[in-house]
PDB file of N, CA and C in Angstrom:
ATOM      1  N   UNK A   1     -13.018   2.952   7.614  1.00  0.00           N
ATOM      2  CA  UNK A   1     -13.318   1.574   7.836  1.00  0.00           C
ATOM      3  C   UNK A   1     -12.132   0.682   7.521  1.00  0.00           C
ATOM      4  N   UNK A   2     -12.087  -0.760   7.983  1.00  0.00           N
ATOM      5  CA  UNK A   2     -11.167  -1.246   7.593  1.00  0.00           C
ATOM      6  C   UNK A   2     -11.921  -2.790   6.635  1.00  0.00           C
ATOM      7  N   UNK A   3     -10.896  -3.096   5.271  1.00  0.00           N
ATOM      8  CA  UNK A   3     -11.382  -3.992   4.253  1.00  0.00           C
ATOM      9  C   UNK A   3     -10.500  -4.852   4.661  1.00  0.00           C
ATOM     10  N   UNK A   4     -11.037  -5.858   3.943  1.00  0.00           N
ATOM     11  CA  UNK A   4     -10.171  -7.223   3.747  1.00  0.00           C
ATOM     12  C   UNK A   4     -10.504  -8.394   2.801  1.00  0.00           C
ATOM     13  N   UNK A   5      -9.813  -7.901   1.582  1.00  0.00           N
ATOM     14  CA  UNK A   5      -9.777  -9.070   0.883  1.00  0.00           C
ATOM     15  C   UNK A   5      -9.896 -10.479   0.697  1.00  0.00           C
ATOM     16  N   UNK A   6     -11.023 -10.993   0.181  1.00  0.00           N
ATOM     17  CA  UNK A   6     -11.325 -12.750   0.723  1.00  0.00           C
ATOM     18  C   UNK A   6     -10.669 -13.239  -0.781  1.00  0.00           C
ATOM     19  N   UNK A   7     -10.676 -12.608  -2.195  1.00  0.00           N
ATOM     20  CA  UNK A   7     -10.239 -13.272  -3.124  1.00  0.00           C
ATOM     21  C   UNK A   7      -9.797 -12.260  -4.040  1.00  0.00           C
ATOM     22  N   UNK A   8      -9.047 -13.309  -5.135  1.00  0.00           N
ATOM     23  CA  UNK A   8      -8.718 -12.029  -6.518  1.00  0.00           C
ATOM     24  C   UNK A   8      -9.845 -11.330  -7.003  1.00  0.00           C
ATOM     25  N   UNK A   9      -9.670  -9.917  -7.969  1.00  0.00           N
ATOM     26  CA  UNK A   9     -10.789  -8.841  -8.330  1.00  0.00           C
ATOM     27  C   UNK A   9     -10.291  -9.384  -9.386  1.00  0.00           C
ATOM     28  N   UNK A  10     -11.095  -9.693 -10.615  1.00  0.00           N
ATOM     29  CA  UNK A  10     -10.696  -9.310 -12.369  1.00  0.00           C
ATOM     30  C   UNK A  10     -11.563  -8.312 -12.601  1.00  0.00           C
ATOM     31  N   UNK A  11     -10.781  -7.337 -13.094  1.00  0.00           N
ATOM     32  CA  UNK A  11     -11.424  -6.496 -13.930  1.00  0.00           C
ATOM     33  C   UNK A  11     -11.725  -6.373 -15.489  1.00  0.00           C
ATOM     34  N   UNK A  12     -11.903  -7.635 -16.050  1.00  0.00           N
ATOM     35  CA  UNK A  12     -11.042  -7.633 -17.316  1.00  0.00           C
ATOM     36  C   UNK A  12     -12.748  -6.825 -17.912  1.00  0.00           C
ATOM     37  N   UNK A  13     -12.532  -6.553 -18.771  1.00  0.00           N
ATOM     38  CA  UNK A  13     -13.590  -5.596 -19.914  1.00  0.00           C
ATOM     39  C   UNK A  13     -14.437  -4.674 -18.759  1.00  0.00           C
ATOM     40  N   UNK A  14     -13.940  -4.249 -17.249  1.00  0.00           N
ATOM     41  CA  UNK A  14     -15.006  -3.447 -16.439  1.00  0.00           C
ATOM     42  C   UNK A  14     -14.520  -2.146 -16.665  1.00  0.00           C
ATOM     43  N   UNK A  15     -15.048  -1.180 -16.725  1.00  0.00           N
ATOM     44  CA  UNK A  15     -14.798   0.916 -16.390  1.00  0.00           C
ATOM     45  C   UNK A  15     -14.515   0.489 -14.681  1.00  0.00           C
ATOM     46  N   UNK A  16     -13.740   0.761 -14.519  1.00  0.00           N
ATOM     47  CA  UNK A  16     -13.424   1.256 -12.744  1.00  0.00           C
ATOM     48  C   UNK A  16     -13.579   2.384 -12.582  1.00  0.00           C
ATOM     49  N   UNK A  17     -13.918   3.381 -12.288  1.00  0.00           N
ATOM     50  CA  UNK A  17     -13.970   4.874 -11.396  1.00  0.00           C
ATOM     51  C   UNK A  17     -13.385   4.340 -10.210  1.00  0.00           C
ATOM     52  N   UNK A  18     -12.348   5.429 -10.515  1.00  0.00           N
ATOM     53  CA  UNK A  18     -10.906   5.640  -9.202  1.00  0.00           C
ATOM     54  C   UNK A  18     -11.786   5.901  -8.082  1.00  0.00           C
ATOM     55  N   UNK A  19     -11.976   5.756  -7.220  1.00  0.00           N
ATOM     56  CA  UNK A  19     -11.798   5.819  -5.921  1.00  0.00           C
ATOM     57  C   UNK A  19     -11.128   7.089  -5.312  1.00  0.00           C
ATOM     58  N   UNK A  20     -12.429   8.162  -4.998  1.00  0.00           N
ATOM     59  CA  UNK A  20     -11.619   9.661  -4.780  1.00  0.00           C
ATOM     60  C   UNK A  20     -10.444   9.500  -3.586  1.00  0.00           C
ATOM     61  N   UNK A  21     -11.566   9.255  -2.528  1.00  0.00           N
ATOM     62  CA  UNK A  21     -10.612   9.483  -1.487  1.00  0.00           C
ATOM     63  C   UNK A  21     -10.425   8.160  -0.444  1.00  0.00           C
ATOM     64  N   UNK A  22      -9.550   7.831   0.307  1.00  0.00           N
ATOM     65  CA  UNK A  22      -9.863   6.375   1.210  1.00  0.00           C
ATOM     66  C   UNK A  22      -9.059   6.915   2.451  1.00  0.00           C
ATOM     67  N   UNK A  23      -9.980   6.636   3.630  1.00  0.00           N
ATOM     68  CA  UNK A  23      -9.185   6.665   4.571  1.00  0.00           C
ATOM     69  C   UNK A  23      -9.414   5.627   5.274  1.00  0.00           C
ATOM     70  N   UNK A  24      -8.921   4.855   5.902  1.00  0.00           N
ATOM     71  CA  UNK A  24      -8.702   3.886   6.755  1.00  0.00           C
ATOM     72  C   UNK A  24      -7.750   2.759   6.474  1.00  0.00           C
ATOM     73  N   UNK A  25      -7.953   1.259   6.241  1.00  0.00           N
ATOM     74  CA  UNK A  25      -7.385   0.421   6.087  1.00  0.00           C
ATOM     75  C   UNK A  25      -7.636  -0.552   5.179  1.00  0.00           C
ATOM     76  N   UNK A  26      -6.954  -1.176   4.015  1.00  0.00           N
ATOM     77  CA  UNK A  26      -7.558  -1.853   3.046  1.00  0.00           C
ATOM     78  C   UNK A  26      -6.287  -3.347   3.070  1.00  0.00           C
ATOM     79  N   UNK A  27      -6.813  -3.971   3.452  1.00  0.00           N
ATOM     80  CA  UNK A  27      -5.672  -5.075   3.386  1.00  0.00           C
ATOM     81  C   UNK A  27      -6.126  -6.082   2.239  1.00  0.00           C
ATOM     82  N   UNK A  28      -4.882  -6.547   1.319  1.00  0.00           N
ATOM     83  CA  UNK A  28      -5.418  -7.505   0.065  1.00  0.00           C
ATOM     84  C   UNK A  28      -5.597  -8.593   0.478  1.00  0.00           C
ATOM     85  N   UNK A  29      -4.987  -8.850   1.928  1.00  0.00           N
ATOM     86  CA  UNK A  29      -4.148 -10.243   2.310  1.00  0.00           C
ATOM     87  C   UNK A  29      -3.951 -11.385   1.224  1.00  0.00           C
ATOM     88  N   UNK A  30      -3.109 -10.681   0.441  1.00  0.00           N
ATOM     89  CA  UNK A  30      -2.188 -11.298  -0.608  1.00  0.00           C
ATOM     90  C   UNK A  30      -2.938 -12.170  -1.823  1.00  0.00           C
ATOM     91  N   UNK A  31      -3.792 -11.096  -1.633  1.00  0.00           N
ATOM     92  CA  UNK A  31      -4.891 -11.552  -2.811  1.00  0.00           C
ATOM     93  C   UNK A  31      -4.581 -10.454  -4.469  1.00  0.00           C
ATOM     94  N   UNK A  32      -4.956 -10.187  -5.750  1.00  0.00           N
ATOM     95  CA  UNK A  32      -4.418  -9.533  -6.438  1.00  0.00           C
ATOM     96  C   UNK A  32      -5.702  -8.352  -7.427  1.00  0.00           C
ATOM     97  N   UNK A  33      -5.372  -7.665  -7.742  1.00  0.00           N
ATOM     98  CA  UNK A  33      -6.503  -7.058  -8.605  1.00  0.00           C
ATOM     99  C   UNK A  33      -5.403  -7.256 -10.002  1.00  0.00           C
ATOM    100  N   UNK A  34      -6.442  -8.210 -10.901  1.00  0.00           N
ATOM    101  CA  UNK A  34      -5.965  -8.507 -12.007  1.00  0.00           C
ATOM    102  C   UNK A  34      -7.047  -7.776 -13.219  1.00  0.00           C
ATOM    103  N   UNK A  35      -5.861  -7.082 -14.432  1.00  0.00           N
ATOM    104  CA  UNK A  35      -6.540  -6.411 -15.302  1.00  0.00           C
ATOM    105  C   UNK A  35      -6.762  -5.268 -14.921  1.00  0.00           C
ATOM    106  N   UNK A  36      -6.168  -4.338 -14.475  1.00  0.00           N
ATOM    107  CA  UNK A  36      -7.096  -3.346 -14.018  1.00  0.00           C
ATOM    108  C   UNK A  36      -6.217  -2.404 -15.148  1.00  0.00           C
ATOM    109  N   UNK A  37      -6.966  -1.182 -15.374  1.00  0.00           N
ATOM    110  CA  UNK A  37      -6.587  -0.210 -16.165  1.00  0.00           C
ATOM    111  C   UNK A  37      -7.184   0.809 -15.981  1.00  0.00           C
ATOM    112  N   UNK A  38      -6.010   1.765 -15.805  1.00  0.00           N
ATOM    113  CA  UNK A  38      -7.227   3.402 -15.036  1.00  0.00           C
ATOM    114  C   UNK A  38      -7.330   3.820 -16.374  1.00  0.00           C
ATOM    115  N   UNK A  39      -8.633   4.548 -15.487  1.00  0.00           N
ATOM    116  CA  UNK A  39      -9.561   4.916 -16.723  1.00  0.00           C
ATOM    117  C   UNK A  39      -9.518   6.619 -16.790  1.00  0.00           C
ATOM    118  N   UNK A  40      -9.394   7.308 -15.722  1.00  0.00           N
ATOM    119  CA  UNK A  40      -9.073   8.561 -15.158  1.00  0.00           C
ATOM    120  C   UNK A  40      -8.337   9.430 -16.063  1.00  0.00           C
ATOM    121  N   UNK A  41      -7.495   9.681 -17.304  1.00  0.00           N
ATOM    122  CA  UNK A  41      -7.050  10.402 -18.151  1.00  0.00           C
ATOM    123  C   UNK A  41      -5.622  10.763 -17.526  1.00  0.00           C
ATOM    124  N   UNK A  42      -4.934   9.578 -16.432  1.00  0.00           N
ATOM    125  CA  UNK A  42      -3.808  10.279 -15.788  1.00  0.00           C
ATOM    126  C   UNK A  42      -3.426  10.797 -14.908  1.00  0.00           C
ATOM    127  N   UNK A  43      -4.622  11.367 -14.037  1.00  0.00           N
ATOM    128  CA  UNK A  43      -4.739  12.076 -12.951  1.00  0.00           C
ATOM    129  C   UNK A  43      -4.463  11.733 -11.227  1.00  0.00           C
ATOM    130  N   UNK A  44      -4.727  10.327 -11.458  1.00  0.00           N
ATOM    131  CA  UNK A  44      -4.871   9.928 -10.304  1.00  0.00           C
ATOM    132  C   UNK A  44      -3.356   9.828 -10.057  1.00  0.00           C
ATOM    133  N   UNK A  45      -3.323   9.883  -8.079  1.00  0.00           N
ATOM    134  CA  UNK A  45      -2.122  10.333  -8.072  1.00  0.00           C
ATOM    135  C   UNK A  45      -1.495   8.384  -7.226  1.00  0.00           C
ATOM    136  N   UNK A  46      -2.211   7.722  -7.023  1.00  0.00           N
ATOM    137  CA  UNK A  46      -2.099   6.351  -6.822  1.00  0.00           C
ATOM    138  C   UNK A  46      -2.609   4.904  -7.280  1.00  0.00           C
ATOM    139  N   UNK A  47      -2.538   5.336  -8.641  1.00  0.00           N
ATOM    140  CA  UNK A  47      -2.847   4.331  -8.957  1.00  0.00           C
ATOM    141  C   UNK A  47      -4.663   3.995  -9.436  1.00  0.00           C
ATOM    142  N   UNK A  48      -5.178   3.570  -8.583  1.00  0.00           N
ATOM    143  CA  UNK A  48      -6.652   3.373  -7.807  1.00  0.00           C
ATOM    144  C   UNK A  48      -7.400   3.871  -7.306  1.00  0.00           C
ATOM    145  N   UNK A  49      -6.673   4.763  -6.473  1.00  0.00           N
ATOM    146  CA  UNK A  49      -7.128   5.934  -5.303  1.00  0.00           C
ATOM    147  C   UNK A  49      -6.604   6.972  -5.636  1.00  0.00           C
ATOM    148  N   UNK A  50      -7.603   7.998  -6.032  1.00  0.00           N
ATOM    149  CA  UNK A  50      -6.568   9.318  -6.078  1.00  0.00           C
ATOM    150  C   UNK A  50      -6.283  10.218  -5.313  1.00  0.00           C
ATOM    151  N   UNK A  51      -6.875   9.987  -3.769  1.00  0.00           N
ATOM    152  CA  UNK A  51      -5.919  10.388  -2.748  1.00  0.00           C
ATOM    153  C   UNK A  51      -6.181   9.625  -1.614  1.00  0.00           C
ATOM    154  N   UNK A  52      -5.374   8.774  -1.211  1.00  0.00           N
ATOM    155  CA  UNK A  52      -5.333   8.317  -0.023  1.00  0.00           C
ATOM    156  C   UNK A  52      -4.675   8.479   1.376  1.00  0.00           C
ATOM    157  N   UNK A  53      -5.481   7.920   1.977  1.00  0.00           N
ATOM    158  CA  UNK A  53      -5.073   9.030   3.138  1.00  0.00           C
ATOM    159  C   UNK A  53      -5.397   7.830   4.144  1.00  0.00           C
ATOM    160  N   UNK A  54      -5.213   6.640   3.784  1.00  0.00           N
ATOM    161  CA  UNK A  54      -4.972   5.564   5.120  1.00  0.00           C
ATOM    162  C   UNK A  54      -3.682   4.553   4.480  1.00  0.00           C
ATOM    163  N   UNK A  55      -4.546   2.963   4.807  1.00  0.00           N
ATOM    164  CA  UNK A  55      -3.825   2.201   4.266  1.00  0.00           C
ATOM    165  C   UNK A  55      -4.026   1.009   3.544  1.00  0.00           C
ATOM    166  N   UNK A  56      -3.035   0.855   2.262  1.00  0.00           N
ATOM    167  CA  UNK A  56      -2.866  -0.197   1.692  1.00  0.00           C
ATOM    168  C   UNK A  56      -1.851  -0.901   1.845  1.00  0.00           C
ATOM    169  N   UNK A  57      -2.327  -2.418   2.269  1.00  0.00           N
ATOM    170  CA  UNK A  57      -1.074  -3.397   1.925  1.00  0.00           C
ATOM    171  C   UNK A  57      -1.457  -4.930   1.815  1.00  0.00           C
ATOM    172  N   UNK A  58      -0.784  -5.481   1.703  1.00  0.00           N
ATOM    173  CA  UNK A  58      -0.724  -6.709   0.899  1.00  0.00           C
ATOM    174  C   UNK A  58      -1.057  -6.968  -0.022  1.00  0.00           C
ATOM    175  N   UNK A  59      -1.239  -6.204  -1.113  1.00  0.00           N
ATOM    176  CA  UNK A  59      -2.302  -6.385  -2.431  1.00  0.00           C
ATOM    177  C   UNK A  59      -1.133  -6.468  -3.380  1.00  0.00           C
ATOM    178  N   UNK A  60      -1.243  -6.907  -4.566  1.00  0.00           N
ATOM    179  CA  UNK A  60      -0.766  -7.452  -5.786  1.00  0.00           C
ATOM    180  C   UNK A  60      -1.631  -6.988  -7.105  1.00  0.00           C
ATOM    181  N   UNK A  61      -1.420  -6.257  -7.924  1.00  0.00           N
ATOM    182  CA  UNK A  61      -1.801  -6.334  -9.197  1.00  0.00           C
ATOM    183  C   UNK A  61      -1.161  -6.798 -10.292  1.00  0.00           C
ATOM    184  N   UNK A  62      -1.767  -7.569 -11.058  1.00  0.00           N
ATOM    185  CA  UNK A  62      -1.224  -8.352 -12.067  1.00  0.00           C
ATOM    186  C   UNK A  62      -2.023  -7.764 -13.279  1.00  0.00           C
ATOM    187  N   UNK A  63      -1.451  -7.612 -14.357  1.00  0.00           N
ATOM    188  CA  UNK A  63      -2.067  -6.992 -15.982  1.00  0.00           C
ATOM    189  C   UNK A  63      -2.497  -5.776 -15.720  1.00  0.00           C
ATOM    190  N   UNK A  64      -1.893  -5.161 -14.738  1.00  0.00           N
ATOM    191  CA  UNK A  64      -2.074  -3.424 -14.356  1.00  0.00           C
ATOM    192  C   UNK A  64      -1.651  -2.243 -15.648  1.00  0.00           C
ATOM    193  N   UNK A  65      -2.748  -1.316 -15.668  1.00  0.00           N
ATOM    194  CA  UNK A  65      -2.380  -0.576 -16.916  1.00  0.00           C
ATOM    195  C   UNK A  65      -2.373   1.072 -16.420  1.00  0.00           C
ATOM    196  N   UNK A  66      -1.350   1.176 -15.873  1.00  0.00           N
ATOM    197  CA  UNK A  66      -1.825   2.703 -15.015  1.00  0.00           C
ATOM    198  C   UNK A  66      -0.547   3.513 -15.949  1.00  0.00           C
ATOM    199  N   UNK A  67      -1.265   5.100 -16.208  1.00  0.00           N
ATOM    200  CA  UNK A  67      -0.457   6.030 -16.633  1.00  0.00           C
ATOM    201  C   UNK A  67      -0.502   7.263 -15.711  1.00  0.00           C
ATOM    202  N   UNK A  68       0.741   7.826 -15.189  1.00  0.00           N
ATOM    203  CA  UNK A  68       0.985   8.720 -14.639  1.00  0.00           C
ATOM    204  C   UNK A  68       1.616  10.202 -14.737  1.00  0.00           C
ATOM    205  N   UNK A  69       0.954  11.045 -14.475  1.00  0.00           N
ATOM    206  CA  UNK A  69       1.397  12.287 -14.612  1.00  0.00           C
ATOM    207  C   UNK A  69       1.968  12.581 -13.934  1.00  0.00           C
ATOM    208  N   UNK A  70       3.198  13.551 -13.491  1.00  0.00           N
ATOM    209  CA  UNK A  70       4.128  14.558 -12.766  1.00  0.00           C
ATOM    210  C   UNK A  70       3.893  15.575 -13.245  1.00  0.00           C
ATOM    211  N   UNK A  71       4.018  16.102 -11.898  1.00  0.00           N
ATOM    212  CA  UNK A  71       3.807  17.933 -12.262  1.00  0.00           C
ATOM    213  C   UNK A  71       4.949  18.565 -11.621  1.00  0.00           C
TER     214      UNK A  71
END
């Protein structure tokens, strides 16, 4: 499917569950997800989505708290 952002997300004090998989189109149109902090233990391999397989763009996060693993 394709999204489209009408305003900013706060996440401030929410649990997010990552978002397994996304395919299609997610546009922020220059809108921001503020606060966000994965909750996932590291795993995810984007952030938000831990595997995506369409598209993101125009989005902005502000007070982003993401930790990443390499293997």
């Amino acid at each position: 499917g394709s999204y489209i952002l009408v305003s900013d997300i706060d996440l401030y004090g929410v649990k997010f569950d990552l978002i397994d998989s996304f395919y299609g189109l997610f546009d922020g149109n220059g809108h921001s997800i503020n606060n966000f902090t994965e909750t996932d233990g590291g795993t995810s391999k984007y952030g938000f989505i831990t595997y995506n397989y369409g598209t993101v763009q125009n989005l902005n996060f502000k007070n982003a708290n993401v930790n990443f693993v390499f293997f």
